[in-house]
C-alpha atoms as a PDB file:
ATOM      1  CA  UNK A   1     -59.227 -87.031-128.275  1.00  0.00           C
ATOM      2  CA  UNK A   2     -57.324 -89.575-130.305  1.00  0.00           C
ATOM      3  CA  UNK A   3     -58.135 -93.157-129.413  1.00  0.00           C
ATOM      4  CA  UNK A   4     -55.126 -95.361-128.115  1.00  0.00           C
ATOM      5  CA  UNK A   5     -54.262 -98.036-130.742  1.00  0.00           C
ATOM      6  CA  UNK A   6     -54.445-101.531-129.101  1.00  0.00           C
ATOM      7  CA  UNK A   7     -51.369-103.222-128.235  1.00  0.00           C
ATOM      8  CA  UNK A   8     -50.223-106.214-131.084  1.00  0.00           C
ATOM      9  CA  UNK A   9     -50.480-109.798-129.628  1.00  0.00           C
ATOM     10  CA  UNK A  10     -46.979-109.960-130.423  1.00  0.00           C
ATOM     11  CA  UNK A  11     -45.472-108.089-127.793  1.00  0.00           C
ATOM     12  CA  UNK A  12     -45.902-107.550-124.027  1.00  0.00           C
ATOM     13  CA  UNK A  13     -47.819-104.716-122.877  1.00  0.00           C
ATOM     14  CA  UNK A  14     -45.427-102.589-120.319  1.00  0.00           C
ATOM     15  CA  UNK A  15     -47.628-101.454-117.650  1.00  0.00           C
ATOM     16  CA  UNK A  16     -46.969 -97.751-118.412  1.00  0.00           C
ATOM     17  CA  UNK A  17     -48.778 -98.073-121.540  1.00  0.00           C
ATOM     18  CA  UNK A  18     -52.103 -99.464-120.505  1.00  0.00           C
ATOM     19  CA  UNK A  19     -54.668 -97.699-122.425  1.00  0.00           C
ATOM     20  CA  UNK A  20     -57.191 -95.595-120.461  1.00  0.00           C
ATOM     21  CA  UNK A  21     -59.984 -98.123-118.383  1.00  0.00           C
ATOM     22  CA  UNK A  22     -57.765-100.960-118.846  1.00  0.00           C
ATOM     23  CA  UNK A  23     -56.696-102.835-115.293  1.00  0.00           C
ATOM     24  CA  UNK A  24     -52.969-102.954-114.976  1.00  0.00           C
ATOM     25  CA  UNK A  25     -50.770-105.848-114.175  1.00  0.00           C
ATOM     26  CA  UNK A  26     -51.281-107.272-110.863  1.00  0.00           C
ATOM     27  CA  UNK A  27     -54.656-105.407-110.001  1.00  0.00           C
ATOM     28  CA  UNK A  28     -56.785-107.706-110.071  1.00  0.00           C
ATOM     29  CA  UNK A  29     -60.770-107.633-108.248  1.00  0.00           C
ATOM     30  CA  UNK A  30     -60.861-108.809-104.864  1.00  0.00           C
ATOM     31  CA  UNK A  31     -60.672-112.515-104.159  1.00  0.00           C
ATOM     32  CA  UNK A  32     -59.409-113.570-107.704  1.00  0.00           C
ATOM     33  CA  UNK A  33     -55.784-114.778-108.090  1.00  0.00           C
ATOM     34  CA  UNK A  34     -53.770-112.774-110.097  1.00  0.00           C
ATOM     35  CA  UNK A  35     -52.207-113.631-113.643  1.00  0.00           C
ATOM     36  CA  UNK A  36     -48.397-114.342-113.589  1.00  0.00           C
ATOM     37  CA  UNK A  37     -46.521-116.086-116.283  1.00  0.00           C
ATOM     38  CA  UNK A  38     -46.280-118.926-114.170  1.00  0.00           C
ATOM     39  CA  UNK A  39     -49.552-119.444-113.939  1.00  0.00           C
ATOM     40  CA  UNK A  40     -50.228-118.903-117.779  1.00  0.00           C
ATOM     41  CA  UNK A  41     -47.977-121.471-117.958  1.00  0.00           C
ATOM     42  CA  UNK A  42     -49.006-123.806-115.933  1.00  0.00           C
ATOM     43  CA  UNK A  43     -52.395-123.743-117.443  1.00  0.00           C
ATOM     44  CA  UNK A  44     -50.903-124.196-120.677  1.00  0.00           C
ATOM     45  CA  UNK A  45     -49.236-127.924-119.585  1.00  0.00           C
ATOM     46  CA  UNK A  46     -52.624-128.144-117.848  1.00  0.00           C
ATOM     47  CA  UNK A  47     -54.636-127.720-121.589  1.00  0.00           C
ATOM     48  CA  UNK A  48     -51.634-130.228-123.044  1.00  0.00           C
ATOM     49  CA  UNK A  49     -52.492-132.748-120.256  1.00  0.00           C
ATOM     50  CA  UNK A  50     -56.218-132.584-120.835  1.00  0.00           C
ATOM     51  CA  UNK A  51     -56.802-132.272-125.031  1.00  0.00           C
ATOM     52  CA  UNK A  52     -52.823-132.374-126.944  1.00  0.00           C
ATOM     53  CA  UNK A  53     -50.661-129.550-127.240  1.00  0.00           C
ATOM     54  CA  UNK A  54     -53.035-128.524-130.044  1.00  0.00           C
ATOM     55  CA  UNK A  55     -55.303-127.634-128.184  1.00  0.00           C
ATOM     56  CA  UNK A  56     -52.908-124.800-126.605  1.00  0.00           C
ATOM     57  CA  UNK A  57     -54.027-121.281-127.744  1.00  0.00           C
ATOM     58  CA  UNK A  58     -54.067-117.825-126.599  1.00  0.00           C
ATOM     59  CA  UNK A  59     -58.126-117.990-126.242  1.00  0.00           C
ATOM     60  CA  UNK A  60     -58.299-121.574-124.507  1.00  0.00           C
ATOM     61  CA  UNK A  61     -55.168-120.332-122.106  1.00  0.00           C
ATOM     62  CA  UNK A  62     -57.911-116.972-121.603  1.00  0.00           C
ATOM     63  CA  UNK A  63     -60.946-119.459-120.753  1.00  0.00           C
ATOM     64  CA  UNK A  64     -59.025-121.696-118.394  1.00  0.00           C
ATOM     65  CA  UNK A  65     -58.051-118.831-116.511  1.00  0.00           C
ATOM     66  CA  UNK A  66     -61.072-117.030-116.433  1.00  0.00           C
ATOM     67  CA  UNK A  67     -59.402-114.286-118.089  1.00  0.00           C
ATOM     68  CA  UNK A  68     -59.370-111.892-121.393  1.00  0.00           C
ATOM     69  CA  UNK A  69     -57.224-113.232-123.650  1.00  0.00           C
ATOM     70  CA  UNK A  70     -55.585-109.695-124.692  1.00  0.00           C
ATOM     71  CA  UNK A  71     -54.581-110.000-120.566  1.00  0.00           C
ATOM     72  CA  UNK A  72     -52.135-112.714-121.035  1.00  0.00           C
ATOM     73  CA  UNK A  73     -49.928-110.535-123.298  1.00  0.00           C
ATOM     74  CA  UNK A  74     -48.752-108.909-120.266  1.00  0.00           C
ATOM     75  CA  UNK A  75     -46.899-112.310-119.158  1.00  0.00           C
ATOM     76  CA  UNK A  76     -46.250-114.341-122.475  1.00  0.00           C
ATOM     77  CA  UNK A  77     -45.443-112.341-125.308  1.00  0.00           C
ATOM     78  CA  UNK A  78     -46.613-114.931-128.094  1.00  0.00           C
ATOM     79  CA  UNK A  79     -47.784-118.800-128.655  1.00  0.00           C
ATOM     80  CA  UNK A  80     -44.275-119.170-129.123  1.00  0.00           C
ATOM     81  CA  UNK A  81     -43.657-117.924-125.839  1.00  0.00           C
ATOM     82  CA  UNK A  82     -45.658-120.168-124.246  1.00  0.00           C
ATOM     83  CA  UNK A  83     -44.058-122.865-126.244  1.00  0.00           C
ATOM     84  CA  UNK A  84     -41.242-122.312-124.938  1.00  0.00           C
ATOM     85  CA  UNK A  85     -41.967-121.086-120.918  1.00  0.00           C
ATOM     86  CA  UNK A  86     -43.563-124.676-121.070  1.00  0.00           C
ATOM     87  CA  UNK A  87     -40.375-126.718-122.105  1.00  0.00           C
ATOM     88  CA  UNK A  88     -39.090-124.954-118.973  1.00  0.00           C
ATOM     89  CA  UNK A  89     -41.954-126.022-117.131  1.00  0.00           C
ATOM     90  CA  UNK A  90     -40.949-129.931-117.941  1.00  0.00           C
ATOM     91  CA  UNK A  91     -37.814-129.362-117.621  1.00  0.00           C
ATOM     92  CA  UNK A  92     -37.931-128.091-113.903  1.00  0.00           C
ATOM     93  CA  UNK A  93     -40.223-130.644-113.133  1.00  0.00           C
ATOM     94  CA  UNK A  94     -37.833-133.338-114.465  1.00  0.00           C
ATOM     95  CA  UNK A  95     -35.210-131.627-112.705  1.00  0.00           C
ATOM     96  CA  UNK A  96     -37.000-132.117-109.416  1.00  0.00           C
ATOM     97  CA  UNK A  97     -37.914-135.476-110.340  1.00  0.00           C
ATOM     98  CA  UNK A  98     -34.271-136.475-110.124  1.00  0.00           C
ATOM     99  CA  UNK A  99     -33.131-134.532-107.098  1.00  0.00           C
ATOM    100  CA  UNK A 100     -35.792-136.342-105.284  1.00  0.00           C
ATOM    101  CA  UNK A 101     -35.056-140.015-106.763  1.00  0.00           C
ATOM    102  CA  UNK A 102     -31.619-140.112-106.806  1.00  0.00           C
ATOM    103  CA  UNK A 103     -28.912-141.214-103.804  1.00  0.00           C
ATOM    104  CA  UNK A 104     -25.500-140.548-104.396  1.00  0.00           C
ATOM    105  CA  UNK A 105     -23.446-143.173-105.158  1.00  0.00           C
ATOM    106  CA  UNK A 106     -19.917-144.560-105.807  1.00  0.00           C
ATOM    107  CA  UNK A 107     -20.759-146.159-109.068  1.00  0.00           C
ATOM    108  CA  UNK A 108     -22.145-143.646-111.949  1.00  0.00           C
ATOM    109  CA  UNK A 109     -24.215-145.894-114.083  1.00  0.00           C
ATOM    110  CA  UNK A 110     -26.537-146.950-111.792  1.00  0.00           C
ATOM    111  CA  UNK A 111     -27.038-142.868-110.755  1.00  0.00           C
ATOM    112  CA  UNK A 112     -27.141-142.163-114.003  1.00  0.00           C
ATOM    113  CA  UNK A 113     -29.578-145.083-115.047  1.00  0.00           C
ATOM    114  CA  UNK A 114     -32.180-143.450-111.936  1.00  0.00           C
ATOM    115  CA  UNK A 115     -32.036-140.172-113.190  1.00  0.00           C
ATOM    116  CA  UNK A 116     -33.283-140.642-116.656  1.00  0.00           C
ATOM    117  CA  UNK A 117     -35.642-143.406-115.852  1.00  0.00           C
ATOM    118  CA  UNK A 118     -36.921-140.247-113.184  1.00  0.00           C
ATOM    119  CA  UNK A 119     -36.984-137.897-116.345  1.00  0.00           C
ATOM    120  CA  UNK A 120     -39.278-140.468-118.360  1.00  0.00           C
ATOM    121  CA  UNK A 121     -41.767-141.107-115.701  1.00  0.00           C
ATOM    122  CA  UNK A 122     -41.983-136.768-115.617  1.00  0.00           C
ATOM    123  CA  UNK A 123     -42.551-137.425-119.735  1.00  0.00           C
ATOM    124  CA  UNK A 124     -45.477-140.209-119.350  1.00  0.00           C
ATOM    125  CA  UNK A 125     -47.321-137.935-117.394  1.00  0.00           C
ATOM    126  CA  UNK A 126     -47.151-135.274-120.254  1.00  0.00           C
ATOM    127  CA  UNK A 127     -46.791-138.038-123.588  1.00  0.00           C
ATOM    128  CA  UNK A 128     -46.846-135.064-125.925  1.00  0.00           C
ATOM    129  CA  UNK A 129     -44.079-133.411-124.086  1.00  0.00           C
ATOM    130  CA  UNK A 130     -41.447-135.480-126.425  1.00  0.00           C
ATOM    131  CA  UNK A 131     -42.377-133.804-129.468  1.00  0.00           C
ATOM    132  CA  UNK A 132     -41.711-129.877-128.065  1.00  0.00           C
ATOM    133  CA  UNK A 133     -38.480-131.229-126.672  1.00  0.00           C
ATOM    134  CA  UNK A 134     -37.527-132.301-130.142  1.00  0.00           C
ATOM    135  CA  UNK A 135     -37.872-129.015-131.915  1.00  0.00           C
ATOM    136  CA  UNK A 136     -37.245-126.411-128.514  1.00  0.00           C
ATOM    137  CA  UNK A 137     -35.653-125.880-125.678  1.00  0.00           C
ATOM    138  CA  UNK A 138     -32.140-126.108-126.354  1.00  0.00           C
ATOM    139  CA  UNK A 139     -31.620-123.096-125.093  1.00  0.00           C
ATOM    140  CA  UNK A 140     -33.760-123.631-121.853  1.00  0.00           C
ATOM    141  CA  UNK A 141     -32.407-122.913-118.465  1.00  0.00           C
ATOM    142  CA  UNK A 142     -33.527-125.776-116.979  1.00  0.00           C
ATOM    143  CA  UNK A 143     -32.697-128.424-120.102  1.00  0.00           C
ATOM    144  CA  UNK A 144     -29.267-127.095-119.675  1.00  0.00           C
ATOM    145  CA  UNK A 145     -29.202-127.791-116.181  1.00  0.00           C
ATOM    146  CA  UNK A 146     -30.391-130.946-116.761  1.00  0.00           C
ATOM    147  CA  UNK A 147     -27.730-132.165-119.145  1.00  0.00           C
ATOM    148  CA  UNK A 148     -24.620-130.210-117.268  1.00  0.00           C
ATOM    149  CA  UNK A 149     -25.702-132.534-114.322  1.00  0.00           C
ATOM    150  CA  UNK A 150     -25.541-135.621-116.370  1.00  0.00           C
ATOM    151  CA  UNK A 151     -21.768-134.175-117.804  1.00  0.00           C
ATOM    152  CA  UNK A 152     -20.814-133.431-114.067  1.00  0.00           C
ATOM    153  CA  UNK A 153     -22.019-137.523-113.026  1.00  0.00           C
ATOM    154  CA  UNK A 154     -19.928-139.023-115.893  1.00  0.00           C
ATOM    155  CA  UNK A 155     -17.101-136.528-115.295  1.00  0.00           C
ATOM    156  CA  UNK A 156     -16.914-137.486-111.692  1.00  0.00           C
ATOM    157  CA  UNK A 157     -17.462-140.842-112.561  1.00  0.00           C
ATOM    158  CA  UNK A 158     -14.265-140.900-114.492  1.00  0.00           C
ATOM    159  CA  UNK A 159     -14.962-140.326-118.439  1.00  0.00           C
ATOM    160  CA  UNK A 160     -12.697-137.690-120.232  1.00  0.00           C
ATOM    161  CA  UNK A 161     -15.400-134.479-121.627  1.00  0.00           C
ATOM    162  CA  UNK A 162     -13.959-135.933-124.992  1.00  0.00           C
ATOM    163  CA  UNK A 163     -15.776-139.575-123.819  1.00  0.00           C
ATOM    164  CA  UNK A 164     -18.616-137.502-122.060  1.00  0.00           C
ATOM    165  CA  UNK A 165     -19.511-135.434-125.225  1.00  0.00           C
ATOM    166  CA  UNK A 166     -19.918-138.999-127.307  1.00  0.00           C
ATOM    167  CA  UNK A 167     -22.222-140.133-124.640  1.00  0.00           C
ATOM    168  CA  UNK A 168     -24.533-137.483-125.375  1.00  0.00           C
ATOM    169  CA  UNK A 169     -24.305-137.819-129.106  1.00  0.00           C
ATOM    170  CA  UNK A 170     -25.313-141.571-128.234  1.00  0.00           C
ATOM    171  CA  UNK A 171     -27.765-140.990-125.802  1.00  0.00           C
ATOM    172  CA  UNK A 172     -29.423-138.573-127.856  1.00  0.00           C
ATOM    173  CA  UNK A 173     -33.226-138.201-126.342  1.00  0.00           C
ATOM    174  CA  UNK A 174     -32.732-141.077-124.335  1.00  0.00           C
ATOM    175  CA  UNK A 175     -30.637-138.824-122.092  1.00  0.00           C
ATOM    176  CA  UNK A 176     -33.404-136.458-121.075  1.00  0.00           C
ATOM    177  CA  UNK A 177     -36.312-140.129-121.079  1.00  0.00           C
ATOM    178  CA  UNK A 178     -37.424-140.454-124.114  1.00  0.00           C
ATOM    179  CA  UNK A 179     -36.632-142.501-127.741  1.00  0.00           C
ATOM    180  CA  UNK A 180     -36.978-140.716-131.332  1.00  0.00           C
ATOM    181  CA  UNK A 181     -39.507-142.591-133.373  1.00  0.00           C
ATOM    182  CA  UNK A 182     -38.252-143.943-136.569  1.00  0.00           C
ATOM    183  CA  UNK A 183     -41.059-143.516-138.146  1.00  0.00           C
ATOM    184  CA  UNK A 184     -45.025-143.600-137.576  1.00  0.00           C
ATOM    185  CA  UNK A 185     -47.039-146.294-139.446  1.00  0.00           C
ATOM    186  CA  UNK A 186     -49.939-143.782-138.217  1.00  0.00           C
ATOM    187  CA  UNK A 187     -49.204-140.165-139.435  1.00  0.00           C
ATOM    188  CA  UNK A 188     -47.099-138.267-141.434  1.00  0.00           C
ATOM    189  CA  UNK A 189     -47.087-138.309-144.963  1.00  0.00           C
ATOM    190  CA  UNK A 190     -47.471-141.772-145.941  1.00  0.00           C
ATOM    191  CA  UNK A 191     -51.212-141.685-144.198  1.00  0.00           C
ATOM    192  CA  UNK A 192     -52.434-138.949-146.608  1.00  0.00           C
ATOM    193  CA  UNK A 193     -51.723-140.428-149.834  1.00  0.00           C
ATOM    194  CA  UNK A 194     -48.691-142.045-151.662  1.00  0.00           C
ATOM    195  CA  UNK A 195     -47.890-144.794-148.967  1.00  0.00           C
ATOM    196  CA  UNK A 196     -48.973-148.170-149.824  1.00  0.00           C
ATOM    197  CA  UNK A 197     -52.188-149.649-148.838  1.00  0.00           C
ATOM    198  CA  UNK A 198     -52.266-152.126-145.414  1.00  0.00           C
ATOM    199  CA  UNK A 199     -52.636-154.996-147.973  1.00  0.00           C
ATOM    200  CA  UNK A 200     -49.757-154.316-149.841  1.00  0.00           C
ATOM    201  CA  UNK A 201     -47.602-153.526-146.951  1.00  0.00           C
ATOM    202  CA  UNK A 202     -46.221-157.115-146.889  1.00  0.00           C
ATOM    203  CA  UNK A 203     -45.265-157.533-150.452  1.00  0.00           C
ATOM    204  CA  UNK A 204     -43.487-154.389-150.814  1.00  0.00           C
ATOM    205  CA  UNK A 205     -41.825-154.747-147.074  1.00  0.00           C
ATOM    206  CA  UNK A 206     -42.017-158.364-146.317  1.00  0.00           C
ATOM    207  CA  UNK A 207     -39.073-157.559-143.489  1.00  0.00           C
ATOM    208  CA  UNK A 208     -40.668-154.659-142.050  1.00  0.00           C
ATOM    209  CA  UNK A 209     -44.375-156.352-142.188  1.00  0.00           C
ATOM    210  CA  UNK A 210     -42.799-159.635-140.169  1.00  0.00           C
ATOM    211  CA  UNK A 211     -41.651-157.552-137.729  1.00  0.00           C
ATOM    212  CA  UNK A 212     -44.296-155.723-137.433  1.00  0.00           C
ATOM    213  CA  UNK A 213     -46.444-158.242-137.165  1.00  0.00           C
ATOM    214  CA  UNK A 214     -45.326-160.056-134.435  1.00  0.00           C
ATOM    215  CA  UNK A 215     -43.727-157.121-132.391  1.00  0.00           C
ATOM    216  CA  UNK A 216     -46.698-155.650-130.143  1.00  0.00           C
ATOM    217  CA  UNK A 217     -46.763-153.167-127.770  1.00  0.00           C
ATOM    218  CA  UNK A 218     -49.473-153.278-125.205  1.00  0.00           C
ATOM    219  CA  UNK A 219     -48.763-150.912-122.516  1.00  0.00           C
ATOM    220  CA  UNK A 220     -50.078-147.961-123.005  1.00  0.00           C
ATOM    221  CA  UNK A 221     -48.997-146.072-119.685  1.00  0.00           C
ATOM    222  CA  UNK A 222     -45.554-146.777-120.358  1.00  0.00           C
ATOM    223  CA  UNK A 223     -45.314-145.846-124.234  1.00  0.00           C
ATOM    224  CA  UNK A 224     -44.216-142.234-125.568  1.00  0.00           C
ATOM    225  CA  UNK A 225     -45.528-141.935-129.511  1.00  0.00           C
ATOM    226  CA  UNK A 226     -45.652-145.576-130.802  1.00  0.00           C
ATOM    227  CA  UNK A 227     -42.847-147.898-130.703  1.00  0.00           C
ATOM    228  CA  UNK A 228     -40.995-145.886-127.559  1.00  0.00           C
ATOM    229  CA  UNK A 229     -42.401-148.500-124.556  1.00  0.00           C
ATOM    230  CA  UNK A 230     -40.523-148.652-121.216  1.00  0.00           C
ATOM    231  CA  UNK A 231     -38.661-152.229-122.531  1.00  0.00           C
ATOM    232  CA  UNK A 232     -37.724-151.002-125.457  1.00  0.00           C
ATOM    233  CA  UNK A 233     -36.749-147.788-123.474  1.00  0.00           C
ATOM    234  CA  UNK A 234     -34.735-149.584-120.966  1.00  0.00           C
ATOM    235  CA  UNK A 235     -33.149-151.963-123.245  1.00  0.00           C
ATOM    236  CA  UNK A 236     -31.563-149.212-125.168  1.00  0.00           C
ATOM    237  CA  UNK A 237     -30.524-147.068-122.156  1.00  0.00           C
ATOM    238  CA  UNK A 238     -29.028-150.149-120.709  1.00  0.00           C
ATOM    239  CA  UNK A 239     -27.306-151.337-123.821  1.00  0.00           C
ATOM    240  CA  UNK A 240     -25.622-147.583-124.332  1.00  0.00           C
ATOM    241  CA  UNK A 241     -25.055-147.488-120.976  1.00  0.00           C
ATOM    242  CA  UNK A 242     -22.898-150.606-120.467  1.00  0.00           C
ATOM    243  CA  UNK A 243     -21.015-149.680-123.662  1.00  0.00           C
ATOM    244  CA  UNK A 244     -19.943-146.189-122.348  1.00  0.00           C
ATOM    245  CA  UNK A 245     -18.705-147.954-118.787  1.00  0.00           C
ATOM    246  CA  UNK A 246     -16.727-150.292-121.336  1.00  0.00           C
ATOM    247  CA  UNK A 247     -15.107-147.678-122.844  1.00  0.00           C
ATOM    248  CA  UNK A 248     -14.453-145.101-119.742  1.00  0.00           C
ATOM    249  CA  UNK A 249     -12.667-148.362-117.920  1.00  0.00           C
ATOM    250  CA  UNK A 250     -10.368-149.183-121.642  1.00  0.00           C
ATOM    251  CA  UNK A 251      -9.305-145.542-120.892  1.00  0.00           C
ATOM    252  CA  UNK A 252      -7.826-146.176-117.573  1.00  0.00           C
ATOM    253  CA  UNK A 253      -6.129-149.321-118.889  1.00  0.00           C
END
């Protein structure tokens, strides 16, 4: 009898080709909860939470679920996949977040002011959230959700979608709670080699250095990556904020 070749991790494992022995999808032994991909997911953000987005692979996903790992392949088709199913995770969270915080109002700055501070507070509870946003989910149900909202507040609030699409170019991150570093004094390149030593930093970047030096941020629950704390959040926002509501009134006049 020829032996049934296992299935490859990259691809889902329909349930009509479960090799002989194997438990399909969704039977599961008495008393245990099945797998879904919403709870592979979940247990992903879970792993984030816990140890860094590292930390997420196929095998530790297996072990928090008390499952094989070959099982999961039934609901996430790849690390990618989870990658991904987790940006809409955060997303939908964030999404909730701001149907629950915000109150309609006449004015749309200060709407639109609550529902991104409601999107950052979803982000400090997952800090390395940020840096998946950055590189996925731009096709993501639920990011796109997000952001139409945002269009629909400043359309009804009076800007042109010629106006509305420059917000978002200004915004940038900040639209969705969170600030792009700069750069990292910490990490990246620099740190392994080629960047100049602490002692030289002055003389080489006396400007940088002085800032530096005397800028410090100290509030760890309310700081995503290193420089992006909730001041320097809000001072931004607000800043880009009271610019746009400058320009959408200059259009009426």
């Amino acid at each position: 009898m020829t032996a049934q070749a296992e299935p490859a991790p990259g691809s889902r494992i329909p349930p009509s080709r479960v090799p002989p022995g194997r438990v399909p999808p969704g039977s599961v032994p008495p008393g245990r909860v099945p797998l879904s991909r919403a709870r592979v997911l979940r247990a992903a953000v879970t792993v984030a939470d816990e140890d860094g987005l590292q930390a997420v692979t196929m095998r530790r996903l297996a072990d928090e679920l008390g499952a094989e790992a070959m099982s999961l392949y039934y609901h996430v088709a790849r690390k990618d996949d989870v990658l991904d199913g987790i940006v809409d995770v955060i997303a939908a969270e964030i999404n909730e977040a701001v149907e629950q915080a915000g109150v309609p109002a006449a004015d749309w700055k200060p709407v639109m002011r609550q529902r991104i501070l409601a999107a950052r507070r979803v982000l400090l509870r997952h800090p390395w959230a940020p840096g998946l946003f950055e590189t996925r989910g731009g096709a993501s149900p639920a990011v796109l959700r997000y952001y139409d909202n945002l269009v629909g507040l400043m359309r009804s609030g009076g800007f042109s979608n010629d106006l509305a699409h420059h917000a978002l170019h200004a915004l940038g991150s900040r639209a969705i709670g969170f600030s792009q570093e700069l750069f990292d004094p910490g990490g990246g390149a620099g740190s392994a080699g080629g960047g100049p030593p602490p002692e030289d930093l002055a003389a080489q970047f006396p400007h940088l250095a002085g800032l530096m030096a005397e800028i410090a941020h100290d509030d760890p629950d309310s700081t995503l990556g290193w420089c992006d704390d909730q001041a320097e959040f809000e001072f931004g926002l607000d800043l880009l904020l009271d610019g746009l509501d400058r320009l959408r009134r200059e259009h009426f006049e």
